[in-house]
PDB file of N, CA and C in Angstrom:
ATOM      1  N   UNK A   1      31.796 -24.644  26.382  1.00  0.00           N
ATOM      2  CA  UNK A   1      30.790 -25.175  27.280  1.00  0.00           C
ATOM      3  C   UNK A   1      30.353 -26.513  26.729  1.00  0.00           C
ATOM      4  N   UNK A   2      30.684 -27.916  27.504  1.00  0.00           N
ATOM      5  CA  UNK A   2      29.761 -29.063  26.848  1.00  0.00           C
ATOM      6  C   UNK A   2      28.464 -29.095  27.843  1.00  0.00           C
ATOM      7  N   UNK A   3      28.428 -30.519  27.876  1.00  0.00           N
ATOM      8  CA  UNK A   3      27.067 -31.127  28.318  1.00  0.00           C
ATOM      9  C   UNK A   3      26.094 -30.629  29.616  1.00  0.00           C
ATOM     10  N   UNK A   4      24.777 -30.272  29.578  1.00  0.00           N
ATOM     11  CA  UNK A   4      24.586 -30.355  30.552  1.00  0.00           C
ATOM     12  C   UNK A   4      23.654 -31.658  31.092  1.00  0.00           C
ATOM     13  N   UNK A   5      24.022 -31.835  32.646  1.00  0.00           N
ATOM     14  CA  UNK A   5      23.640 -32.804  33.368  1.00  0.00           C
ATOM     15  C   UNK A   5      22.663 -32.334  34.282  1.00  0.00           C
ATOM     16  N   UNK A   6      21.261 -32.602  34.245  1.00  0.00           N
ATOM     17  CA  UNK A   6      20.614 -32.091  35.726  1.00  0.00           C
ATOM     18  C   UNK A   6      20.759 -30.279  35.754  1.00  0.00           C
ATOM     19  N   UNK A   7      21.405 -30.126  36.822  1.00  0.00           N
ATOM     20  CA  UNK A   7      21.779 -28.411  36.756  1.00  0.00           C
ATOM     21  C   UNK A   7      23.479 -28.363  36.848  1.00  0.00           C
ATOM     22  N   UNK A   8      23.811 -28.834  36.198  1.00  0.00           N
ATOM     23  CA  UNK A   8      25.530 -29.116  36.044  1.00  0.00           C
ATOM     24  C   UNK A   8      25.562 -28.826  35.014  1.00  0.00           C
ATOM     25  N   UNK A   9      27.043 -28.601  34.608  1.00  0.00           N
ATOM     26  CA  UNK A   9      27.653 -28.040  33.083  1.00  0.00           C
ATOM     27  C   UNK A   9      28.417 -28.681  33.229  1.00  0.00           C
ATOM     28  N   UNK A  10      29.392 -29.128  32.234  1.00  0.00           N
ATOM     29  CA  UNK A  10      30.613 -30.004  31.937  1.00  0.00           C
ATOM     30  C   UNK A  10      31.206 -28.512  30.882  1.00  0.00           C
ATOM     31  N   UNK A  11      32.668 -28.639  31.226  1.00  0.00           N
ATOM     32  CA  UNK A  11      33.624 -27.780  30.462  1.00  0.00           C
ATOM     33  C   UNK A  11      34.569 -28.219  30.546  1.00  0.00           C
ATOM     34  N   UNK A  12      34.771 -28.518  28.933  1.00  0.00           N
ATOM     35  CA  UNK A  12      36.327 -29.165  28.325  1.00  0.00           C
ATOM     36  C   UNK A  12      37.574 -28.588  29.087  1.00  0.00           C
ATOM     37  N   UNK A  13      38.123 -28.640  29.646  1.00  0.00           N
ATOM     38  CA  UNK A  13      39.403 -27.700  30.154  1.00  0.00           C
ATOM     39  C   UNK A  13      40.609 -28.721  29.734  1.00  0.00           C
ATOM     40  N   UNK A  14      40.423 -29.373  28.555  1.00  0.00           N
ATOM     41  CA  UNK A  14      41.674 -30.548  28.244  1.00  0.00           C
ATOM     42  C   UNK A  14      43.084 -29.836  27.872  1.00  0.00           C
ATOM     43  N   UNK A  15      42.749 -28.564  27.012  1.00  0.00           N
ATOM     44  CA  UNK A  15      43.568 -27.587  26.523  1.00  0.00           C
ATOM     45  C   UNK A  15      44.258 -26.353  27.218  1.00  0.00           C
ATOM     46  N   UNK A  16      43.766 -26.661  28.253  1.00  0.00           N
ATOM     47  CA  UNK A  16      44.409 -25.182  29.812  1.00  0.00           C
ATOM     48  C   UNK A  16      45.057 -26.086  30.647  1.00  0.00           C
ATOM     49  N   UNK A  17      46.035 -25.302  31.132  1.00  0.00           N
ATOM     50  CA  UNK A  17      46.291 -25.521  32.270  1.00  0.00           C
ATOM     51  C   UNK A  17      45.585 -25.146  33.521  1.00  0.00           C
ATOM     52  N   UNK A  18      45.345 -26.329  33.703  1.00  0.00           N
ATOM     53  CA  UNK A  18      44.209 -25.770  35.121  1.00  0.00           C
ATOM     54  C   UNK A  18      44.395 -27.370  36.493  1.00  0.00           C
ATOM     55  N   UNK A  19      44.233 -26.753  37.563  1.00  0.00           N
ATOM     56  CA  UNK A  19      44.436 -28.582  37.877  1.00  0.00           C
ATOM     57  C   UNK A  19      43.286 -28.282  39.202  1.00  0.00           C
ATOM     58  N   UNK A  20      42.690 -29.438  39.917  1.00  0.00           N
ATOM     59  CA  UNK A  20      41.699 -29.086  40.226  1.00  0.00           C
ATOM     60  C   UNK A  20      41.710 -28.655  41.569  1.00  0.00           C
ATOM     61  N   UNK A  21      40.795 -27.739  41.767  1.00  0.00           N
ATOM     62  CA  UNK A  21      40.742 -26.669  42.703  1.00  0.00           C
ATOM     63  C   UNK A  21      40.578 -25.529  42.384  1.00  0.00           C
ATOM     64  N   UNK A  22      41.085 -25.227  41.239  1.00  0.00           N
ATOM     65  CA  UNK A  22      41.070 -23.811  40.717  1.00  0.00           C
ATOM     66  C   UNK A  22      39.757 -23.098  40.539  1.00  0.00           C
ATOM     67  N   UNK A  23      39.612 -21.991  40.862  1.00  0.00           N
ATOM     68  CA  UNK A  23      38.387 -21.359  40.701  1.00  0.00           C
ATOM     69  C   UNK A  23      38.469 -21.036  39.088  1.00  0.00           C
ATOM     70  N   UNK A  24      36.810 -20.836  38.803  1.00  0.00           N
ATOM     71  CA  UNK A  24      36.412 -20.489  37.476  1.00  0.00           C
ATOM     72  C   UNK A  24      35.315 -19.832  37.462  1.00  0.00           C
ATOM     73  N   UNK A  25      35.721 -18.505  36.450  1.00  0.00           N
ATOM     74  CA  UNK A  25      34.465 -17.614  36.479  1.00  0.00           C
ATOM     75  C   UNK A  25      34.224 -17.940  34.953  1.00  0.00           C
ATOM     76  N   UNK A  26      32.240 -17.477  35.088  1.00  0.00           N
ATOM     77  CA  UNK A  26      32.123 -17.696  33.828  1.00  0.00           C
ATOM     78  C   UNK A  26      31.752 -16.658  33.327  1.00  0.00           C
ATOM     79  N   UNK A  27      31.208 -15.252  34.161  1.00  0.00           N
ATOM     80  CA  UNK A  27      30.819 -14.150  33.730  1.00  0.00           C
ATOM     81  C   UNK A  27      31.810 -13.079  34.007  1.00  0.00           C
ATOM     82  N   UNK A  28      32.264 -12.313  33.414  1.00  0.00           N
ATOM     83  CA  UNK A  28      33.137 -11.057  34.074  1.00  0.00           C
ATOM     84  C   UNK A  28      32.832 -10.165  32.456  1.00  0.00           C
ATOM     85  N   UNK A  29      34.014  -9.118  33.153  1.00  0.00           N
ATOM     86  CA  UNK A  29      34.146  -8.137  32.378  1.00  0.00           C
ATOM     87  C   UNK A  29      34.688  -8.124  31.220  1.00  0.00           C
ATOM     88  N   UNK A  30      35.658  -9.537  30.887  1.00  0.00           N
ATOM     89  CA  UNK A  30      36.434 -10.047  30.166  1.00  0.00           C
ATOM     90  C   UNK A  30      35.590 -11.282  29.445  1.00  0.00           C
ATOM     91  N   UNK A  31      34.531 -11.729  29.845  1.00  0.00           N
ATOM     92  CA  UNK A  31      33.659 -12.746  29.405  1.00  0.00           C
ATOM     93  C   UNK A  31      32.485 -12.368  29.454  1.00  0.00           C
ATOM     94  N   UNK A  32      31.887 -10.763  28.774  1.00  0.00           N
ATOM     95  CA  UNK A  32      30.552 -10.848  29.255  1.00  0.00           C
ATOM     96  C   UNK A  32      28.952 -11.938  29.136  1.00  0.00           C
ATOM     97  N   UNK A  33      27.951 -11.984  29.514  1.00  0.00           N
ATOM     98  CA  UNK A  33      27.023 -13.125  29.482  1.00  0.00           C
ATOM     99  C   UNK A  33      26.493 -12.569  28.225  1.00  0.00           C
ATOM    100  N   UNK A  34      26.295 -11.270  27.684  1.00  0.00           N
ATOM    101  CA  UNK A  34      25.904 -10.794  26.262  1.00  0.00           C
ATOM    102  C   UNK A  34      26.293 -11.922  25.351  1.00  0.00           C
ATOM    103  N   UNK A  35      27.783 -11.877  25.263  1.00  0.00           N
ATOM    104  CA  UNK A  35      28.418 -12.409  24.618  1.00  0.00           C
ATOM    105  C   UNK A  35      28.123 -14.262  24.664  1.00  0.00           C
ATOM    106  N   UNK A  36      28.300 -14.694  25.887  1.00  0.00           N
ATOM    107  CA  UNK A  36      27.822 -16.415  25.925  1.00  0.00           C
ATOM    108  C   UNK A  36      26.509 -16.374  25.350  1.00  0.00           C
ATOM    109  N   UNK A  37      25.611 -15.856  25.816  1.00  0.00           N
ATOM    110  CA  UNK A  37      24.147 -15.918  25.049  1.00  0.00           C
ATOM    111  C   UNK A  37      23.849 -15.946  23.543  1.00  0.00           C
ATOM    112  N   UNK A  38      24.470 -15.014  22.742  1.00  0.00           N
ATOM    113  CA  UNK A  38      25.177 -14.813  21.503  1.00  0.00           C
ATOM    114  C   UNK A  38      25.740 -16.151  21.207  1.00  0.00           C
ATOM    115  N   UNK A  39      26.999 -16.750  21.616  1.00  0.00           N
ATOM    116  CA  UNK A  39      27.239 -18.088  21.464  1.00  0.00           C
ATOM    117  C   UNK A  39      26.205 -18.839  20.905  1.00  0.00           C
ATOM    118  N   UNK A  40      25.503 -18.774  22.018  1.00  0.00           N
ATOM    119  CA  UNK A  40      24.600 -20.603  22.022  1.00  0.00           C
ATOM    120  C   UNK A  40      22.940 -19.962  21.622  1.00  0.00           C
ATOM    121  N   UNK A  41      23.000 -18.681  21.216  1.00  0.00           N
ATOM    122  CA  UNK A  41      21.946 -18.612  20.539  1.00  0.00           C
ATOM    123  C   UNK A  41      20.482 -18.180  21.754  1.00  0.00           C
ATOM    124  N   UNK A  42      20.745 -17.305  22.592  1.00  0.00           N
ATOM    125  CA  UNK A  42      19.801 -17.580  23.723  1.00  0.00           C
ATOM    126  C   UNK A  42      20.003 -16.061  24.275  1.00  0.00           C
ATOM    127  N   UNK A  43      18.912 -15.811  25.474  1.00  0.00           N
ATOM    128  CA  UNK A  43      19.900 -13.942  26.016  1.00  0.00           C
ATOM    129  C   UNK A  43      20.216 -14.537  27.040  1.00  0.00           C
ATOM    130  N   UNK A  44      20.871 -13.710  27.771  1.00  0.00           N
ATOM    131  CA  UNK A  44      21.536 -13.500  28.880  1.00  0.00           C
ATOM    132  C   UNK A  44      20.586 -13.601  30.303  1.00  0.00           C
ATOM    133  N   UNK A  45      19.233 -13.185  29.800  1.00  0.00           N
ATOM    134  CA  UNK A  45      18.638 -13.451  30.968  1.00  0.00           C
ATOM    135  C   UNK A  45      18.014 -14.865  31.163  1.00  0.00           C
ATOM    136  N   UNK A  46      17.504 -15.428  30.024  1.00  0.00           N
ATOM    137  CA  UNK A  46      17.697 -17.077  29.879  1.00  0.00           C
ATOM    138  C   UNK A  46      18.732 -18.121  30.543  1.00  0.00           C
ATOM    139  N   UNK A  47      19.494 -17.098  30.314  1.00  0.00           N
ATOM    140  CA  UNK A  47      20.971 -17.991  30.957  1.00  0.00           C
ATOM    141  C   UNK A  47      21.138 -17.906  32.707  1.00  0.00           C
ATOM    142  N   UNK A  48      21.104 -16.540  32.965  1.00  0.00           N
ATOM    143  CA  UNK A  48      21.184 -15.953  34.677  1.00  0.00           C
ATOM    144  C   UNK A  48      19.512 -16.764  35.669  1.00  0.00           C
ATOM    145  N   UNK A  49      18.941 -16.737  34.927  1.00  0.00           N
ATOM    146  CA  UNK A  49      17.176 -17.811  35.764  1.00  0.00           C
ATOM    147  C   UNK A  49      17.585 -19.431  35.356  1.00  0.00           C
ATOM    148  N   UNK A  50      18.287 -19.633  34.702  1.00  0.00           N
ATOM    149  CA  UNK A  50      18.593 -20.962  35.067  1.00  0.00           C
ATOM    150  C   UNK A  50      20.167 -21.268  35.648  1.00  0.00           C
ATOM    151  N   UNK A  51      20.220 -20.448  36.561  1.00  0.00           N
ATOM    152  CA  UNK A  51      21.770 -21.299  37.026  1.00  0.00           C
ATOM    153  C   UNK A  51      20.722 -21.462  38.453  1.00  0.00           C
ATOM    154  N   UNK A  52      21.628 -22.523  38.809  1.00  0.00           N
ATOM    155  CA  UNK A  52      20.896 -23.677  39.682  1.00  0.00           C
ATOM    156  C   UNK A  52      21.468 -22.836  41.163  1.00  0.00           C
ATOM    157  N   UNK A  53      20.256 -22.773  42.078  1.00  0.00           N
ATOM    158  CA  UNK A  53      20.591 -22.126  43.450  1.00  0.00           C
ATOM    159  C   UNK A  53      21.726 -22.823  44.014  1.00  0.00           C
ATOM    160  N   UNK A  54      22.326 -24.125  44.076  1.00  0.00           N
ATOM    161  CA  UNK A  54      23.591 -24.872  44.505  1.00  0.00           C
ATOM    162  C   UNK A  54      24.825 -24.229  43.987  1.00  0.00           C
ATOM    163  N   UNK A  55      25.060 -23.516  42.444  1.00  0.00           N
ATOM    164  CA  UNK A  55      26.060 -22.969  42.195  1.00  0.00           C
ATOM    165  C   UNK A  55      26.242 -21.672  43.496  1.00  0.00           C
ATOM    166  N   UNK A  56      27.651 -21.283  43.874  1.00  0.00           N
ATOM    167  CA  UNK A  56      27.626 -20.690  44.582  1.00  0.00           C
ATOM    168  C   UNK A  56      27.698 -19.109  44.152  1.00  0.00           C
ATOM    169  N   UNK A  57      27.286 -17.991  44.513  1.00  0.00           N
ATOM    170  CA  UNK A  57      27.481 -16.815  43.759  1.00  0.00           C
ATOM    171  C   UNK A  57      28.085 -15.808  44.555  1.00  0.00           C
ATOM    172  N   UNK A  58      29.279 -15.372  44.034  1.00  0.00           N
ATOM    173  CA  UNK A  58      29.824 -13.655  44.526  1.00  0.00           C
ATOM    174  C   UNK A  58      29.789 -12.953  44.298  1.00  0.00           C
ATOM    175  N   UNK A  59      29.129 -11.715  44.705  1.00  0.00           N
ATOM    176  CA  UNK A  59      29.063 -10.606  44.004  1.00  0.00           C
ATOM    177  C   UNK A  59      29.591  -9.683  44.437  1.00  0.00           C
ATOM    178  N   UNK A  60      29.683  -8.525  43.282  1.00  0.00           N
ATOM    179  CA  UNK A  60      30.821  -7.579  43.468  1.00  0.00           C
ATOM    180  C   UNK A  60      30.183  -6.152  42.932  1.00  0.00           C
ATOM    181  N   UNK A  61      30.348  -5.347  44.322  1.00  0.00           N
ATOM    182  CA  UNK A  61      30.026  -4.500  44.111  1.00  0.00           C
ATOM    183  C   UNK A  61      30.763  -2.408  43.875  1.00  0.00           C
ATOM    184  N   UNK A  62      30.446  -2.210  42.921  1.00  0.00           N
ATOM    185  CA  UNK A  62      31.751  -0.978  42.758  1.00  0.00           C
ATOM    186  C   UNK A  62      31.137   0.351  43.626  1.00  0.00           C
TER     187      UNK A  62
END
């Protein structure tokens, strides 16, 4: 995760193959937010009240 701008994030993707268009998740089952919070030193619910209402959200329900 680099910089943030405003309510934007910047993420290095120099090292993936990725080209643009591609969707990107940042939370799953395979990436939980436990775990990002842990990262950068913060919880998870810190993280989920600041994503900006413009990001778009899907949710999934079992």
């Amino acid at each position: 995760v680099g910089n943030i701008s405003m309510d934007m994030c910047m993420i290095d993707v120099s090292a993936v193959d990725v080209k643009d268009g591609d969707e990107v998740t940042v939370f799953s089952d395979k990436h939980p937010i436990e775990e990002l919070a842990r990262q950068i030193g913060t919880i998870p619910y810190e993280i989920l009240t600041n994503v900006s209402q413009r990001v778009k959200r899907v949710y999934f329900y079992e």
